[in-house]
PDB file of N, CA and C in Angstrom:
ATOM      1  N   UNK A   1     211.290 228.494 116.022  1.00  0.00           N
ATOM      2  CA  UNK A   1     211.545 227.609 114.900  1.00  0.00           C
ATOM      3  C   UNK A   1     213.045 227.468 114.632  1.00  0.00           C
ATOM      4  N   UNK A   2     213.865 228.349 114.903  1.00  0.00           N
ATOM      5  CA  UNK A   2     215.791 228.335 114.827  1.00  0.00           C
ATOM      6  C   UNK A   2     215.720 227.661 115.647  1.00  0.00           C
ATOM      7  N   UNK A   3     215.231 227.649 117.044  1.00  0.00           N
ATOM      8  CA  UNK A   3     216.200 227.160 117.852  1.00  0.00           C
ATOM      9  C   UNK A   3     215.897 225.365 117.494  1.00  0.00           C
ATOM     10  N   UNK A   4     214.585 225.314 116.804  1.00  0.00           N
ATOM     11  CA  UNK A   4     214.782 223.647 116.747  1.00  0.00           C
ATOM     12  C   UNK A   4     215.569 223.095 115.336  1.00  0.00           C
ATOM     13  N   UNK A   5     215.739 224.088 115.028  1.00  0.00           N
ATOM     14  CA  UNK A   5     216.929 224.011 113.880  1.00  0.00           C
ATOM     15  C   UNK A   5     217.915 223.633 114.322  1.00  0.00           C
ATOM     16  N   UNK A   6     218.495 224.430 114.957  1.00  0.00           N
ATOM     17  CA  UNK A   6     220.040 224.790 115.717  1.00  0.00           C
ATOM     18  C   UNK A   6     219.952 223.277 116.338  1.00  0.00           C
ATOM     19  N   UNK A   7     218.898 223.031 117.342  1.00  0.00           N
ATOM     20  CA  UNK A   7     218.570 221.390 118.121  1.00  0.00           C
ATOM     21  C   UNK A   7     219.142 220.186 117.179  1.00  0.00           C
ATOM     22  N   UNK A   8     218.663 220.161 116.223  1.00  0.00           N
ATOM     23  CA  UNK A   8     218.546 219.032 115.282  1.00  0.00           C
ATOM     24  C   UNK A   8     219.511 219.204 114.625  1.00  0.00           C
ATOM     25  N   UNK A   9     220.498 220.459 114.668  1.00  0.00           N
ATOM     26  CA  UNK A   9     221.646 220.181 113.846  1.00  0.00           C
ATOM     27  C   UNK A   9     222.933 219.816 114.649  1.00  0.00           C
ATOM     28  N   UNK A  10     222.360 220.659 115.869  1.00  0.00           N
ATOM     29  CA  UNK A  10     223.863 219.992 116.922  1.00  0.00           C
ATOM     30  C   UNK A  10     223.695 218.753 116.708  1.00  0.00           C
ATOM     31  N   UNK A  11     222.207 217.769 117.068  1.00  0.00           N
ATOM     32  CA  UNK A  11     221.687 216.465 117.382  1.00  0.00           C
ATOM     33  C   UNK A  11     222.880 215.532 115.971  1.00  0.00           C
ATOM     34  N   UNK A  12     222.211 216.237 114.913  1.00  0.00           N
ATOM     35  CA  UNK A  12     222.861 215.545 114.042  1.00  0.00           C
ATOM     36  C   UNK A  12     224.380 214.864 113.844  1.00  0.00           C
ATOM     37  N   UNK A  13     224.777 216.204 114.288  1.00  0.00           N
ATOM     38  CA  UNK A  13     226.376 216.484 114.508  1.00  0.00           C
ATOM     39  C   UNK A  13     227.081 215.440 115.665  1.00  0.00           C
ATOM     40  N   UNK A  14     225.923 215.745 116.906  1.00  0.00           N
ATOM     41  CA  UNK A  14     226.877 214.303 117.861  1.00  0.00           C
ATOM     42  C   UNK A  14     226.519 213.406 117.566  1.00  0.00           C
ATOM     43  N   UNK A  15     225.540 213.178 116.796  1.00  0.00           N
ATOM     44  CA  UNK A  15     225.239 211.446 116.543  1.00  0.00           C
ATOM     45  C   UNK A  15     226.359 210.888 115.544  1.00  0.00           C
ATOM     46  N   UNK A  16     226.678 212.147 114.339  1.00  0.00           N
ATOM     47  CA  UNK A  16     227.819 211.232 113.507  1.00  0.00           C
ATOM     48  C   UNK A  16     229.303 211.355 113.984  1.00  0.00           C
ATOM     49  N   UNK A  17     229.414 212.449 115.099  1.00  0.00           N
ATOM     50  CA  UNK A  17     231.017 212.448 115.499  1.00  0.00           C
ATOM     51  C   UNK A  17     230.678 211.136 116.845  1.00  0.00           C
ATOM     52  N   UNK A  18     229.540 210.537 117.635  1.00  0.00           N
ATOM     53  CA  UNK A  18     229.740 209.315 117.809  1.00  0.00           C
ATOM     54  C   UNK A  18     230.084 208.088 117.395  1.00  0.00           C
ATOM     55  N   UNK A  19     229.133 208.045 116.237  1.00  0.00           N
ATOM     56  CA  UNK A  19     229.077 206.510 115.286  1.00  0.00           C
ATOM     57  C   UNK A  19     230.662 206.719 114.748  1.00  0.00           C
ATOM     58  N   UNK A  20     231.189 207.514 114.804  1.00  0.00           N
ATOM     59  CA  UNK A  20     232.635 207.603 113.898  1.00  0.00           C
ATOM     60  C   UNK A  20     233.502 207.271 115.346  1.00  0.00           C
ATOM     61  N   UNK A  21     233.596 207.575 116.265  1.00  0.00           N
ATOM     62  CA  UNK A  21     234.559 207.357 117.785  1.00  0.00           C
ATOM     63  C   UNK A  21     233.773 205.462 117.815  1.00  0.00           C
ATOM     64  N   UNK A  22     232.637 205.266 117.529  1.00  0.00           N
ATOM     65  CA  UNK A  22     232.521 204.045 117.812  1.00  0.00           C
ATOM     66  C   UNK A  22     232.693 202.972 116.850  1.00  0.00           C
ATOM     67  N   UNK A  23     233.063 203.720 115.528  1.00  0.00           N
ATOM     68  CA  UNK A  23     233.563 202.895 114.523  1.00  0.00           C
ATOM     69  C   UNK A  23     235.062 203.150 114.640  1.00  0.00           C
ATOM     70  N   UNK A  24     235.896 203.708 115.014  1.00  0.00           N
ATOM     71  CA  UNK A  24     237.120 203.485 114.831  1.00  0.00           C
ATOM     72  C   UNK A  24     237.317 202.641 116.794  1.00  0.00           C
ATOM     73  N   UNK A  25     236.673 202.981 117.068  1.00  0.00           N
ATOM     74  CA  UNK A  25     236.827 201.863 118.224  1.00  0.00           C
ATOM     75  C   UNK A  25     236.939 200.414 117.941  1.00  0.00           C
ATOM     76  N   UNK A  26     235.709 199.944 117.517  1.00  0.00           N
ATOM     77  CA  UNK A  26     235.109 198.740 116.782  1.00  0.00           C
ATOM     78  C   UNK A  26     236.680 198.115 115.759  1.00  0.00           C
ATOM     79  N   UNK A  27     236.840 199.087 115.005  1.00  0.00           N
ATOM     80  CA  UNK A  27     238.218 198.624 114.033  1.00  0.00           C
ATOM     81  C   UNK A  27     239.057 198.282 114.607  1.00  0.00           C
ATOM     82  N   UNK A  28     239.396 199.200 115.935  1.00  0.00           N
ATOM     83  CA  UNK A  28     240.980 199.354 116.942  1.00  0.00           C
ATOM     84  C   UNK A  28     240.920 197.969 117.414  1.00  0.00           C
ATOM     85  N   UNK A  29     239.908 197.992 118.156  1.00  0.00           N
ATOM     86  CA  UNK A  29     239.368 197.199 119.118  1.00  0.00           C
ATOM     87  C   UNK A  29     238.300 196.100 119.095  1.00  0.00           C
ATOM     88  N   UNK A  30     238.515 194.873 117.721  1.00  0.00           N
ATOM     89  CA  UNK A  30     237.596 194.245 117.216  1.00  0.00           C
ATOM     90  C   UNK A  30     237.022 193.234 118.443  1.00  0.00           C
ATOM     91  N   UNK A  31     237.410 193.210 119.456  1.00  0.00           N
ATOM     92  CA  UNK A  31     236.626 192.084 120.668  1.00  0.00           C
ATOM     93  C   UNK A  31     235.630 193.281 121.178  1.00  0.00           C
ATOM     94  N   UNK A  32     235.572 194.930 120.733  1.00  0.00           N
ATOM     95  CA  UNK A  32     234.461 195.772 121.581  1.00  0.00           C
ATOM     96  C   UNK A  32     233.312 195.471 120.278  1.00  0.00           C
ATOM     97  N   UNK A  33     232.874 194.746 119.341  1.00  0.00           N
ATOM     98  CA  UNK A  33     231.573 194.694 118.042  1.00  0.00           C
ATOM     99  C   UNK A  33     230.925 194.698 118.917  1.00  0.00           C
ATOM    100  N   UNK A  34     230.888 193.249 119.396  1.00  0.00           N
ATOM    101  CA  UNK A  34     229.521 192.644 119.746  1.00  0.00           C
ATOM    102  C   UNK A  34     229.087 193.771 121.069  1.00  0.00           C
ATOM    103  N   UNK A  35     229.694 194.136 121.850  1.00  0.00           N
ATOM    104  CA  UNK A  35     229.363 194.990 123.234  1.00  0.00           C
ATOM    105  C   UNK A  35     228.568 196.378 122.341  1.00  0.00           C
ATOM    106  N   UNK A  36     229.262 196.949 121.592  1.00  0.00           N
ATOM    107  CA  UNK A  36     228.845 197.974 120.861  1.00  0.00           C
ATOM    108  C   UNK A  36     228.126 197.569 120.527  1.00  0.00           C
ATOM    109  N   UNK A  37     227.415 196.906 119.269  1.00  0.00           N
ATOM    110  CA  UNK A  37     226.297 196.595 118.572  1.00  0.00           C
ATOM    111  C   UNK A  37     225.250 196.484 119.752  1.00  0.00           C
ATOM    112  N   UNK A  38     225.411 195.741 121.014  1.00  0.00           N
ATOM    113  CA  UNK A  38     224.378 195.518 121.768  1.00  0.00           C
ATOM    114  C   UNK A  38     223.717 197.058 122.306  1.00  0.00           C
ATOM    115  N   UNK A  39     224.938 198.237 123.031  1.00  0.00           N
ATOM    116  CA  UNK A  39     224.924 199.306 123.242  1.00  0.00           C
ATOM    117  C   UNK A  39     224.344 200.319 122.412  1.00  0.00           C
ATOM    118  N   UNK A  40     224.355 200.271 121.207  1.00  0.00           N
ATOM    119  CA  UNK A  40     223.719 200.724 120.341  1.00  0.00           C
ATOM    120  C   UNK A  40     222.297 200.578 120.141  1.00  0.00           C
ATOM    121  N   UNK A  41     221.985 198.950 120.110  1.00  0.00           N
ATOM    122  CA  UNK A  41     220.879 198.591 119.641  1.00  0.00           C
ATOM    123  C   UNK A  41     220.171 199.260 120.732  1.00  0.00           C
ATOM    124  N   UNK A  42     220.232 199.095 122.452  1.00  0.00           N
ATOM    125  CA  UNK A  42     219.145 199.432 123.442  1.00  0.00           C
ATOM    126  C   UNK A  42     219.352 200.902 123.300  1.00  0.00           C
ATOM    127  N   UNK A  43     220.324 201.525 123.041  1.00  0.00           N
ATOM    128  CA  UNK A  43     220.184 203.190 122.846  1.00  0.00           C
ATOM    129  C   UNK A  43     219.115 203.319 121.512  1.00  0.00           C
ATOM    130  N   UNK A  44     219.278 202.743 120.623  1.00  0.00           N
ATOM    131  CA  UNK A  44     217.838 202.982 119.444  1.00  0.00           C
ATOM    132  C   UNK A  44     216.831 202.698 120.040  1.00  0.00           C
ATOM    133  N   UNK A  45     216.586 201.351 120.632  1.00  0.00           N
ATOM    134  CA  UNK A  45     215.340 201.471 121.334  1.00  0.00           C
ATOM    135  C   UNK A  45     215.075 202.281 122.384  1.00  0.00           C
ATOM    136  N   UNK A  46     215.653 203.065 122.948  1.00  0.00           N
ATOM    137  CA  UNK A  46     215.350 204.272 123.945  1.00  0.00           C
ATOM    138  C   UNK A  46     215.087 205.157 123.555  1.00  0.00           C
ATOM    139  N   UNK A  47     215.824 205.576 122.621  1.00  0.00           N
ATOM    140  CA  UNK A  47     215.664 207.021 121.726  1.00  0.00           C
ATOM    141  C   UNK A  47     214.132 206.864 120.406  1.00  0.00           C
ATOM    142  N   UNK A  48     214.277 205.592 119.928  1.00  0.00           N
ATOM    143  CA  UNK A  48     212.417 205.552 119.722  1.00  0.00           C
ATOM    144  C   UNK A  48     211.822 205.437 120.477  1.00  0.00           C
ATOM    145  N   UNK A  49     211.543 205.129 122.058  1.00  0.00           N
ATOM    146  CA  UNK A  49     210.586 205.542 122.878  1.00  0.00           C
ATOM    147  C   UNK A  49     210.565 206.564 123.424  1.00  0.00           C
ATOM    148  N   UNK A  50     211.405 207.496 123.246  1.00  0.00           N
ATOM    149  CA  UNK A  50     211.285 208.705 123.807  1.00  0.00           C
ATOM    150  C   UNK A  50     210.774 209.244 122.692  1.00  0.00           C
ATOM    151  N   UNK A  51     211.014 209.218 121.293  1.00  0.00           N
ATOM    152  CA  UNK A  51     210.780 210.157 120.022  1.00  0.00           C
ATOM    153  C   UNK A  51     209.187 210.057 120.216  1.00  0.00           C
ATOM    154  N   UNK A  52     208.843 208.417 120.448  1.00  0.00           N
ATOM    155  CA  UNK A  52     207.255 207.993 120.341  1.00  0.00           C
ATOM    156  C   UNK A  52     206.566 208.940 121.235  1.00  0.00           C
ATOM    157  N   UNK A  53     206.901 208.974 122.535  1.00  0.00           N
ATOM    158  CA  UNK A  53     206.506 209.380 123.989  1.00  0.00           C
ATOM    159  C   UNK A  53     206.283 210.987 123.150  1.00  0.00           C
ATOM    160  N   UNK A  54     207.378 211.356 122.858  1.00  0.00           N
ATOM    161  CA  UNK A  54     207.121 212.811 122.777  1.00  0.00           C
ATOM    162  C   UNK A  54     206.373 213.343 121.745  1.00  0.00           C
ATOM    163  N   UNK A  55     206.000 212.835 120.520  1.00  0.00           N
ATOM    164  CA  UNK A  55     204.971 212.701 119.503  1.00  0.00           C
ATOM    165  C   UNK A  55     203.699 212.559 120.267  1.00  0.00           C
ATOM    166  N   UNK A  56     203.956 211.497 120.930  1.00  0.00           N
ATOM    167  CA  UNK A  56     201.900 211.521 121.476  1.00  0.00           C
ATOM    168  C   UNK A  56     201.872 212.788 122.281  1.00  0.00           C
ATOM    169  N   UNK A  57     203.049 213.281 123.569  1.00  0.00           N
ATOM    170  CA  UNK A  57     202.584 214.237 124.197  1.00  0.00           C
ATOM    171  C   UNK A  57     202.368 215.562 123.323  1.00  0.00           C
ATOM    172  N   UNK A  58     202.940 215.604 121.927  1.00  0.00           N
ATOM    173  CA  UNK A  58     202.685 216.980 121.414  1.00  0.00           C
ATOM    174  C   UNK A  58     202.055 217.227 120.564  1.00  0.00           C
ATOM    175  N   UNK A  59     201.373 216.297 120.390  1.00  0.00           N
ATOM    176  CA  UNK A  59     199.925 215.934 119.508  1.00  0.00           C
ATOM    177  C   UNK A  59     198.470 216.190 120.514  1.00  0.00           C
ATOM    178  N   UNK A  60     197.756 217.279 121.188  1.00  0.00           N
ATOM    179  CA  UNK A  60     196.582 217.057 122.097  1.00  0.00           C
ATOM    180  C   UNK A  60     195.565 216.314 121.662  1.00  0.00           C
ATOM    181  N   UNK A  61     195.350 215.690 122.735  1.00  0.00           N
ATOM    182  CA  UNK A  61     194.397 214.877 122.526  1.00  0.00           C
ATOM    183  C   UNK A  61     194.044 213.174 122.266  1.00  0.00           C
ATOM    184  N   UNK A  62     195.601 212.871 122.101  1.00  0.00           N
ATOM    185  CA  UNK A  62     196.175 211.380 121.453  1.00  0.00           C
ATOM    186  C   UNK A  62     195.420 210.613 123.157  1.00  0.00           C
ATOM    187  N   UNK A  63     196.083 211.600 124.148  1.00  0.00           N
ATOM    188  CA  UNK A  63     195.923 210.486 125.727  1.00  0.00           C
ATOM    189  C   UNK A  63     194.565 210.519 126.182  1.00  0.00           C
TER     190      UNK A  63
END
């Protein structure tokens, strides 16, 4: 049960020291929005199909 603590807090941690390297990018570098926003958006949709994927596999019985 720590270690999925410890998981979800590193997790936490690189997700906001990203969004912050990709927001001061975005500011520096206002012609990278639109590339970012796109980069972003298919990384959310990956990372909810994996969250989904891994919910049904750790639920028995869903397949």
């Amino acid at each position: 049960m720590l270690l999925i603590a410890y998981v979800a807090l590193l997790t936490i941690m690189v997700f906001l020291i990203t969004i912050g390297g990709l927001g001061y990018a975005a500011h520096r570098y206002p012609a990278l929005v639109q590339p970012l926003m796109v980069a972003l958006t298919a990384a959310g949709v990956l990372i909810a199909l994996l969250v989904g994927l891994a919910a049904v596999l750790a639920v028995p019985g869903l397949l």
